[in-house]
Protein backbone atom coordinates (compact mmCIF):
# COMPACT_ATOMS: atom_id res chain seq x y z
CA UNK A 1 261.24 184.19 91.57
CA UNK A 2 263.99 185.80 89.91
CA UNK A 3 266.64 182.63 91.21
CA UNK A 4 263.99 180.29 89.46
CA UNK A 5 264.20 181.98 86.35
CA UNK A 6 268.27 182.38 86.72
CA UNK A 7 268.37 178.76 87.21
CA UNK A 8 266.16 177.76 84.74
CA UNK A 9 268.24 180.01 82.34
CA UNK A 10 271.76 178.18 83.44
CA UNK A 11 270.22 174.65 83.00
CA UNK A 12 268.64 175.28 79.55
CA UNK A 13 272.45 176.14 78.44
CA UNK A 14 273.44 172.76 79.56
CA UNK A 15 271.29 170.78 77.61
CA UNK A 16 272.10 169.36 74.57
CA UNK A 17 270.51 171.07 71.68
CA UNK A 18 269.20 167.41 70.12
CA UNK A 19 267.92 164.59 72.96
CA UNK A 20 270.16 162.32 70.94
CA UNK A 21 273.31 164.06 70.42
CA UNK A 22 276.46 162.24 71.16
CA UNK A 23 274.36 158.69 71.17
CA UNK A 24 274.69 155.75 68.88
CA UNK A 25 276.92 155.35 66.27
CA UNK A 26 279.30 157.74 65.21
CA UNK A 27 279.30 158.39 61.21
CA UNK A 28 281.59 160.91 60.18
CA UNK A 29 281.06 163.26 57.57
CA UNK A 30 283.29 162.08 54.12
CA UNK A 31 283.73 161.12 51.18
CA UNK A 32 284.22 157.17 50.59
CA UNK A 33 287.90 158.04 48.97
CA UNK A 34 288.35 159.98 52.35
CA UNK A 35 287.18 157.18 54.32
CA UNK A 36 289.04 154.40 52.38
CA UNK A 37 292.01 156.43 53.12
CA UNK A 38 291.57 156.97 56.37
CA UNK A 39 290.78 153.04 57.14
CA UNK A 40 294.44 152.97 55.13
CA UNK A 41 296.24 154.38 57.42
CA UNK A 42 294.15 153.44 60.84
CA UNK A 43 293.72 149.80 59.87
CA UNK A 44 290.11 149.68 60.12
CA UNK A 45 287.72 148.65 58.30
CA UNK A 46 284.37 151.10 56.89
CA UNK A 47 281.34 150.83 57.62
CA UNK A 48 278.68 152.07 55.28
CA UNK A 49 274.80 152.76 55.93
CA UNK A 50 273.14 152.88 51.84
CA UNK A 51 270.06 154.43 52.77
CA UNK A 52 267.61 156.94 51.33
CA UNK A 53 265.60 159.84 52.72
CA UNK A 54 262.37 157.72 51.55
CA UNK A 55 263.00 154.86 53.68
CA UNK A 56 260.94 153.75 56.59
CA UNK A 57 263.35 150.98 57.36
CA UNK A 58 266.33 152.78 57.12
CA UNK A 59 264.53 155.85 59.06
CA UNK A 60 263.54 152.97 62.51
CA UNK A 61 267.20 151.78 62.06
CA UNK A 62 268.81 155.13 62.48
CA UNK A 63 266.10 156.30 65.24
CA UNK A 64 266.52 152.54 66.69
CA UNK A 65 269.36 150.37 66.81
CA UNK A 66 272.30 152.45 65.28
CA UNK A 67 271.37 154.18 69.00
CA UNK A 68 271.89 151.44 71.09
CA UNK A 69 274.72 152.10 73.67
CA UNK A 70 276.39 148.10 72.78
CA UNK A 71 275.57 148.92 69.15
CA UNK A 72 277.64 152.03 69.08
CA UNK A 73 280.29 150.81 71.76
CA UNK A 74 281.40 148.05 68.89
CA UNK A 75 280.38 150.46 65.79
CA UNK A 76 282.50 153.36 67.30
CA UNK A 77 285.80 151.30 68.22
CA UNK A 78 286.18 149.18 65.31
CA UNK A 79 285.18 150.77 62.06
CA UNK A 80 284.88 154.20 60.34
CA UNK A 81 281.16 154.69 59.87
CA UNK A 82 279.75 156.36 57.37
CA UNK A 83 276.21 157.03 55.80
CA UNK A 84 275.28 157.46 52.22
CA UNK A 85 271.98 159.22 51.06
CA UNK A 86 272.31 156.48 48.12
CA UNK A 87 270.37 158.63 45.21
CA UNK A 88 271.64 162.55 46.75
CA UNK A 89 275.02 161.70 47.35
CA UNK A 90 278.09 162.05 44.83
CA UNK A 91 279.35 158.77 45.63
CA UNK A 92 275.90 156.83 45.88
CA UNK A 93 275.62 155.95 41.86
CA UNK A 94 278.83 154.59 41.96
CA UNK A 95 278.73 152.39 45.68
CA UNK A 96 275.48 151.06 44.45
CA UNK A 97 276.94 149.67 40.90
CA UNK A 98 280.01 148.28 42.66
CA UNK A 99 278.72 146.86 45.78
CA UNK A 100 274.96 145.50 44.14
CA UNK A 101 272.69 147.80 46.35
CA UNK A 102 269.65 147.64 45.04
CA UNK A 103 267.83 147.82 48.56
CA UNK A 104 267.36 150.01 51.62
CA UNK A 105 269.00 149.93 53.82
CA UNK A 106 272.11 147.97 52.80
CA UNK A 107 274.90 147.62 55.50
CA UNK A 108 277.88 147.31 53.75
CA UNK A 109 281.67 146.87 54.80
CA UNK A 110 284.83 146.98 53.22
CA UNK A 111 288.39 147.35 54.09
CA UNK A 112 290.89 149.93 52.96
CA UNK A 113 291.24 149.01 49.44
CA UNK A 114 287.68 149.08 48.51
CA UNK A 115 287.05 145.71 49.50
CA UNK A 116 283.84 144.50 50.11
CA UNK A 117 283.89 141.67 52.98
CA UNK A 118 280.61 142.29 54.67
CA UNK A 119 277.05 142.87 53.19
CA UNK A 120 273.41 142.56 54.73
CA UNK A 121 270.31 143.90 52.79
CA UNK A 122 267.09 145.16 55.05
CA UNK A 123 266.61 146.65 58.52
CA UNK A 124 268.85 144.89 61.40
CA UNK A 125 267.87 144.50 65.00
CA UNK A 126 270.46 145.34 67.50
CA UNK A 127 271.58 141.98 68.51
CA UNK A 128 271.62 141.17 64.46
CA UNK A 129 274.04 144.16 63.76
CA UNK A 130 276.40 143.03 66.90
CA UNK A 131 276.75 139.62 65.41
CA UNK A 132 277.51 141.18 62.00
CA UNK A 133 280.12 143.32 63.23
CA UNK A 134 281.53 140.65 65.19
CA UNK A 135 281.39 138.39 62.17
CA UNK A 136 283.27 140.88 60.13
CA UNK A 137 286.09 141.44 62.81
CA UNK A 138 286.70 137.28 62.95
CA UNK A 139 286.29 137.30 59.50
CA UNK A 140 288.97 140.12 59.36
CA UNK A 141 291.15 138.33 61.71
CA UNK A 142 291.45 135.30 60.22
CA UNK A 143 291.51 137.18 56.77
CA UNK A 144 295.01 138.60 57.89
CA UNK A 145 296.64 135.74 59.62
């Protein structure tokens, strides 16, 4: 009895404290002048999620797609990724004037300088968020050659 409760103890410390940790895409914690900066110097380009804590859309996206495994494969290795709580966050006000959101979600991208070269407004399936990234990257490819 006392093993089962020893081993029970042991495996409970290997499990993740979240089901989801460490799935889906990746969005790092900073500020958009942090993440323009850091697309700078890596060469990518940034993703953003505009979303607000009031939307059901945005809410099946992140719970949904943004979890996929090929979602976050392409997310992960391209682009910086980064969320914005559009009406909480510091930098929301100003996104939303200079990239038109005026809808949740809004997927946004745009390269080091600010740049906007990718928009969709509304919730994305998987395979329609894999064809926008891909979209962006030829569109980034060509944009450079």
């Amino acid at each position: 009895m006392i093993m089962v409760v020893l081993l029970s103890l042991v495996l409970a410390s290997f499990t993740p404290s979240e089901p989801n940790e460490g799935i889906g895409i990746t969005f790092k914690h900073m500020t958009m002048e942090e993440a323009r900066e850091l697309a700078q110097s890596t060469g990518k380009l940034v993703f953003i999620d505009c979303y607000t804590d009031w939307c059901g859309p945005c809410k099946r996206m992140a719970a949904g797609a943004f979890k996929d495994p090929e979602v976050a494969a392409l997310y992960n290795k391209n682009f910086i990724n980064v969320k914005i709580e559009m009406e909480k966050n510091p930098d929301g006000v100003g996104l939303a004037r200079k990239y038109k959101v005026n809808a949740y979600p809004t997927l946004v991208f745009i390269n080091g300088q600010g740049d906007l070269i990718g928009k969709r407004v509304g919730m994305q399936s998987k395979d329609a968020l894999i064809i926008f990234a891909n979209n962006v990257l030829e569109k980034q490819v060509n944009f450079v050659r």
